[in-house]
C-alpha atoms as a PDB file:
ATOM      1  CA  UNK A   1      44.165  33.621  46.061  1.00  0.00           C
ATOM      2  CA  UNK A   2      43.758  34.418  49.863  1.00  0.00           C
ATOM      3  CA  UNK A   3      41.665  37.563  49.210  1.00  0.00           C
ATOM      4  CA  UNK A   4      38.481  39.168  50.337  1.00  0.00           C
ATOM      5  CA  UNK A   5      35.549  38.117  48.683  1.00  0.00           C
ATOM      6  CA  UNK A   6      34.785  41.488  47.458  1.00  0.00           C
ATOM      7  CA  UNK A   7      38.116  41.242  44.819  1.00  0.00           C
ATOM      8  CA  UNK A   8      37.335  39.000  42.585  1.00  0.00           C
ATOM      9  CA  UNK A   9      33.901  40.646  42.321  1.00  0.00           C
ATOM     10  CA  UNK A  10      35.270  43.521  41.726  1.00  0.00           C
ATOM     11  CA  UNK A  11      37.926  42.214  38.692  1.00  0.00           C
ATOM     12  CA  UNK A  12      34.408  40.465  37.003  1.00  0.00           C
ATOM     13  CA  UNK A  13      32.881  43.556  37.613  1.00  0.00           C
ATOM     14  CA  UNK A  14      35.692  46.040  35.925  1.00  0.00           C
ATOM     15  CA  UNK A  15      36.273  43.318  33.406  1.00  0.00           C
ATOM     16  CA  UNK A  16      39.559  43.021  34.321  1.00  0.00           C
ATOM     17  CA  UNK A  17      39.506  38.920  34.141  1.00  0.00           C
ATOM     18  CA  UNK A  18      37.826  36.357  32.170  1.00  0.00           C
ATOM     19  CA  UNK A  19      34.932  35.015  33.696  1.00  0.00           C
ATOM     20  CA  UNK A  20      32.173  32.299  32.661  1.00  0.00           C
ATOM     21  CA  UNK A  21      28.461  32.021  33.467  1.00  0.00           C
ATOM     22  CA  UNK A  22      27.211  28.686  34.852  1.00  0.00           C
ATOM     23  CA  UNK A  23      23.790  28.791  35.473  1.00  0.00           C
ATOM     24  CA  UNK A  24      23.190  31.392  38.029  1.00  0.00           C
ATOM     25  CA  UNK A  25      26.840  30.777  39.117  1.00  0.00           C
ATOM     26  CA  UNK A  26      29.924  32.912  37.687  1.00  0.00           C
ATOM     27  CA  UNK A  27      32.866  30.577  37.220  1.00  0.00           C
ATOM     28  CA  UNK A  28      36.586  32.130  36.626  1.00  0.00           C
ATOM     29  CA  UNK A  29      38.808  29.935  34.538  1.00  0.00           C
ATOM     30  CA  UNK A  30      42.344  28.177  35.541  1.00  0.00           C
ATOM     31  CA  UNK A  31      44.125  29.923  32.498  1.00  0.00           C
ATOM     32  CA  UNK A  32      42.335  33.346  33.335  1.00  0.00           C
ATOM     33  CA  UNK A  33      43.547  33.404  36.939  1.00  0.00           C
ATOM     34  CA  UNK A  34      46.871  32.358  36.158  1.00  0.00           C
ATOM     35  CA  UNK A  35      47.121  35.243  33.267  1.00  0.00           C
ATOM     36  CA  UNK A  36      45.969  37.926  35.813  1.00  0.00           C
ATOM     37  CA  UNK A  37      48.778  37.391  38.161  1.00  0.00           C
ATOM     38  CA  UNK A  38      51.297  36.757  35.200  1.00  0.00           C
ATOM     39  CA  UNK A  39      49.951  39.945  33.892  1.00  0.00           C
ATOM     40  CA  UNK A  40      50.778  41.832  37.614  1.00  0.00           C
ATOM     41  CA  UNK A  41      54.137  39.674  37.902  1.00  0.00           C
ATOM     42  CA  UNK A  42      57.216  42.290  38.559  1.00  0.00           C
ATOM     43  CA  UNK A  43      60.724  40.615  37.647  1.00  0.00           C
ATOM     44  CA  UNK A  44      63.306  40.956  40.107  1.00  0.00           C
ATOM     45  CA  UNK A  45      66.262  43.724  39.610  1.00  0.00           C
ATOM     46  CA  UNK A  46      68.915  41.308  38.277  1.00  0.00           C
ATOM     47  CA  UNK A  47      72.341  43.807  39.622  1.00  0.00           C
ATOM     48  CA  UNK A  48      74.542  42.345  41.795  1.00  0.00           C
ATOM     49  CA  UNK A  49      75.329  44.454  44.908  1.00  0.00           C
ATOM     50  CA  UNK A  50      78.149  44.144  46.668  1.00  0.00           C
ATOM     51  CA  UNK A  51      79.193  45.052  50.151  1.00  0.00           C
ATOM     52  CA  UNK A  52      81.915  47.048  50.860  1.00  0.00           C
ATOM     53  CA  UNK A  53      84.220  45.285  53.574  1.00  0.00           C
ATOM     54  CA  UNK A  54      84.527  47.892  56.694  1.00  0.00           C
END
């Protein structure tokens, strides 16, 4: 996810992702990830725009 290491502390933290304990080791499912960015996905503006000629 080319972040900081602080983020996804910070998202187990807040509870804002799914997140599984291993051991002593906190483990962040596939299928969790891929929700969270679903989840902050924005859908491109699907107008056409057309320039005028000059």
């Amino acid at each position: 996810m080319n972040t900081t290491v602080r983020f996804p502390r910070r998202l187990i933290e807040e509870r804002r992702i799914a997140f599984v304990h291993v051991g002593r080791n906190v483990r962040i499912p596939e299928a969790a990830l891929e929700a969270f960015v679903a989840a902050g996905l924005v859908e491109p503006i699907t107008t056409t725009r057309r320039r005028r000629a000059a």
